[in-house]
C-alpha atoms as a PDB file:
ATOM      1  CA  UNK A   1     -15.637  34.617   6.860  1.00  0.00           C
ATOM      2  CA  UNK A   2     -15.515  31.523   4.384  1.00  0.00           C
ATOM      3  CA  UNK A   3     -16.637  27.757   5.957  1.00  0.00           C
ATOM      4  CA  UNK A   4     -12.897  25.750   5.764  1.00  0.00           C
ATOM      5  CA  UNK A   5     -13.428  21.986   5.021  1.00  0.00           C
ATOM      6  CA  UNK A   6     -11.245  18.913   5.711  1.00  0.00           C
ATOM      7  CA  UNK A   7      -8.649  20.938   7.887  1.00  0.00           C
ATOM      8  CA  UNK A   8      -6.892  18.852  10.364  1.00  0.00           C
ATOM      9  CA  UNK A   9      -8.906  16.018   9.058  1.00  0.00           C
ATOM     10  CA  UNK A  10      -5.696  13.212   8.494  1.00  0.00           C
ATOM     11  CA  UNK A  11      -2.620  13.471  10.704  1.00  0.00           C
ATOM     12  CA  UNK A  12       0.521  13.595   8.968  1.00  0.00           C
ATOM     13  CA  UNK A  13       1.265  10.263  10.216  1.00  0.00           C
ATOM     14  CA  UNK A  14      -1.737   8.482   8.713  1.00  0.00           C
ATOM     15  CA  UNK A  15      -0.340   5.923   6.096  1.00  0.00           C
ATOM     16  CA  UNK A  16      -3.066   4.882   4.092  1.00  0.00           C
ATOM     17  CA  UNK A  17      -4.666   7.982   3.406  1.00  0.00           C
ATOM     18  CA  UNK A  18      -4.278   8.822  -0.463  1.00  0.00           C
ATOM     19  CA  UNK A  19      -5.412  11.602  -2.749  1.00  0.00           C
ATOM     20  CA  UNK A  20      -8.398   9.641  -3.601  1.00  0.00           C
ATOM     21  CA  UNK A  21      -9.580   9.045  -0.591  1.00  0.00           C
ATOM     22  CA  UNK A  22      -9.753  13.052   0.035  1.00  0.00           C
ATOM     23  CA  UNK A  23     -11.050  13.963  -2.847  1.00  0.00           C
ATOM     24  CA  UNK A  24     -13.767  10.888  -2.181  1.00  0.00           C
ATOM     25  CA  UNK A  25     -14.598  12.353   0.975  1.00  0.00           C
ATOM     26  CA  UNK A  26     -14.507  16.395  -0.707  1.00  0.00           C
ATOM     27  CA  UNK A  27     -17.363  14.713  -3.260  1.00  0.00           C
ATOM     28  CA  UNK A  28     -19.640  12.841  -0.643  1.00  0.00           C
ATOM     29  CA  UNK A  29     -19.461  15.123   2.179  1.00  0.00           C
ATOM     30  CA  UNK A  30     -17.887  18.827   1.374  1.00  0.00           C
ATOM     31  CA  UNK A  31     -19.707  19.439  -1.837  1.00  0.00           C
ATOM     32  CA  UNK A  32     -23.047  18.336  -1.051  1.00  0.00           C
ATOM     33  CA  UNK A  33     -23.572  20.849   1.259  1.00  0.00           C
ATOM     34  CA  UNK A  34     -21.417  23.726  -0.362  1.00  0.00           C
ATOM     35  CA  UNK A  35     -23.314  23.182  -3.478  1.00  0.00           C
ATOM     36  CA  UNK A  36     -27.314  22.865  -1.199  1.00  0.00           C
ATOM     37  CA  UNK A  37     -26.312  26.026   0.113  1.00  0.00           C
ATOM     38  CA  UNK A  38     -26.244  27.686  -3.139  1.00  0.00           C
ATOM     39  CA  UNK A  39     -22.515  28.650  -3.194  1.00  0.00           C
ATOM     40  CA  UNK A  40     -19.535  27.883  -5.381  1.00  0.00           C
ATOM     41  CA  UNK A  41     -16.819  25.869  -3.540  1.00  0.00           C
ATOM     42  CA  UNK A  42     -12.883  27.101  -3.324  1.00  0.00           C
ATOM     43  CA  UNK A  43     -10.339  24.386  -3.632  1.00  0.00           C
ATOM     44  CA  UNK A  44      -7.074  25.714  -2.237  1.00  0.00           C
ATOM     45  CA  UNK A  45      -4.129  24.035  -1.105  1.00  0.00           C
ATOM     46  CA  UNK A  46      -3.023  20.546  -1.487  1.00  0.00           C
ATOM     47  CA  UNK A  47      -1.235  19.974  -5.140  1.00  0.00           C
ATOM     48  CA  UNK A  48      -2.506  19.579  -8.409  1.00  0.00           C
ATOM     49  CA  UNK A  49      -2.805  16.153  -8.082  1.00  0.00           C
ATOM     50  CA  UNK A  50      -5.899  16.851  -5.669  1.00  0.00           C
ATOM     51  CA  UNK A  51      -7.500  19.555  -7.981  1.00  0.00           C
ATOM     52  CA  UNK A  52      -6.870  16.557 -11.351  1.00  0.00           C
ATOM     53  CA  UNK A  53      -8.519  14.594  -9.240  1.00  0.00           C
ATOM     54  CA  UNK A  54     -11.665  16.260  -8.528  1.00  0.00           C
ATOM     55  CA  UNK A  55     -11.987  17.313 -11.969  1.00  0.00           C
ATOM     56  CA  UNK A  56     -10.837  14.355 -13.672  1.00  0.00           C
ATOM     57  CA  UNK A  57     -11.020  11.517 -11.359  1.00  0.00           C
ATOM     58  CA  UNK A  58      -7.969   9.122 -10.238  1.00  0.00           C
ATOM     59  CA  UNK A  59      -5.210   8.376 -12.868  1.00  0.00           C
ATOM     60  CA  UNK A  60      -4.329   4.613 -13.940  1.00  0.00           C
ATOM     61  CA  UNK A  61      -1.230   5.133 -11.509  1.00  0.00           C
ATOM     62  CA  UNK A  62      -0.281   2.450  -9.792  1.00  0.00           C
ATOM     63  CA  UNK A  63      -0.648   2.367  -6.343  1.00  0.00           C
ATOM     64  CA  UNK A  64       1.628   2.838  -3.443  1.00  0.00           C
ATOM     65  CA  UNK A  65       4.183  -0.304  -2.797  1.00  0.00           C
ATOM     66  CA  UNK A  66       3.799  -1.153   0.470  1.00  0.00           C
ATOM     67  CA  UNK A  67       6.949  -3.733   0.505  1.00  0.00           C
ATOM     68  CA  UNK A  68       9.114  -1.099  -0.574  1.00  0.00           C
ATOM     69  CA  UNK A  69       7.725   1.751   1.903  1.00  0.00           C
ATOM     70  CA  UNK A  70       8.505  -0.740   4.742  1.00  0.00           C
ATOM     71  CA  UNK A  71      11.860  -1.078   3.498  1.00  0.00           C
ATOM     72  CA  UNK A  72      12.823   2.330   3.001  1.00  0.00           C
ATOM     73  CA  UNK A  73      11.092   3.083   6.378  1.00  0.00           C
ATOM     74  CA  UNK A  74      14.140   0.105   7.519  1.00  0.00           C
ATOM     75  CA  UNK A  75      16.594   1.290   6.196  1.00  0.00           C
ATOM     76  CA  UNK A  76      15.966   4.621   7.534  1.00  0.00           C
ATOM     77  CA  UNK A  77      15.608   3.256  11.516  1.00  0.00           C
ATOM     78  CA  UNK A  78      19.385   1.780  10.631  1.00  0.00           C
ATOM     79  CA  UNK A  79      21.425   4.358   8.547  1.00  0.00           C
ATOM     80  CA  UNK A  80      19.037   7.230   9.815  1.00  0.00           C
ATOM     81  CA  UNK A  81      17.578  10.466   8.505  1.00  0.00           C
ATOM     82  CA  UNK A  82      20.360  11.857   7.306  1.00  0.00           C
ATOM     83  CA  UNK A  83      21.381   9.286   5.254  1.00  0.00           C
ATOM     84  CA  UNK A  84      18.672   8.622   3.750  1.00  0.00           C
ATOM     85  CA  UNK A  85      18.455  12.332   3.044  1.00  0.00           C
ATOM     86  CA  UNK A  86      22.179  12.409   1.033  1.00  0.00           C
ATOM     87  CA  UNK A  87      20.831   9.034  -1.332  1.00  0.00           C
ATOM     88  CA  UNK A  88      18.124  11.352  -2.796  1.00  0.00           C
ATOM     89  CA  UNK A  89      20.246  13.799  -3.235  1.00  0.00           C
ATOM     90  CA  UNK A  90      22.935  11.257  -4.717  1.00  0.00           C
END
């Protein structure tokens, strides 16, 4: 079988963790060691924001709004799930 990296690494639940900071740790600690061993690395799963980012390196996006998360996050203890769910769909 094939070495799997990085799974069950974050919970769902972590906040802070971004796309960068996976694809930081993929470069300083997955890679190394694929790459000492002599074999190619695999990248599968994620989104293709993970694989630009490997290749290409973070985007000028901004970054997350933290104000507005804990908002939203708000408004969804009051109105609830559901709600919340029928304004995206609005």
């Amino acid at each position: 079988g094939l070495p799997h990296h990085l799974i069950d690494t974050f919970e769902p639940s972590e906040r802070n963790v971004t796309a960068f900071d996976v694809c930081e740790m993929v470069r300083k600690e997955v890679l190394p060691g694929v790459l000492a061993r002599g074999k190619t690395p695999i990248f599968v799963g994620g989104t293709g924001l993970y694989t630009r980012m490997l290749l290409w390196g973070p985007s000028e996006a901004p970054g997350p709004d933290m104000a507005l998360r804990s908002q939203l996050e708000d408004e969804a203890d009051e109105e609830g799930t559901t709600a919340m769910w029928d304004r995206l769909n609005a």
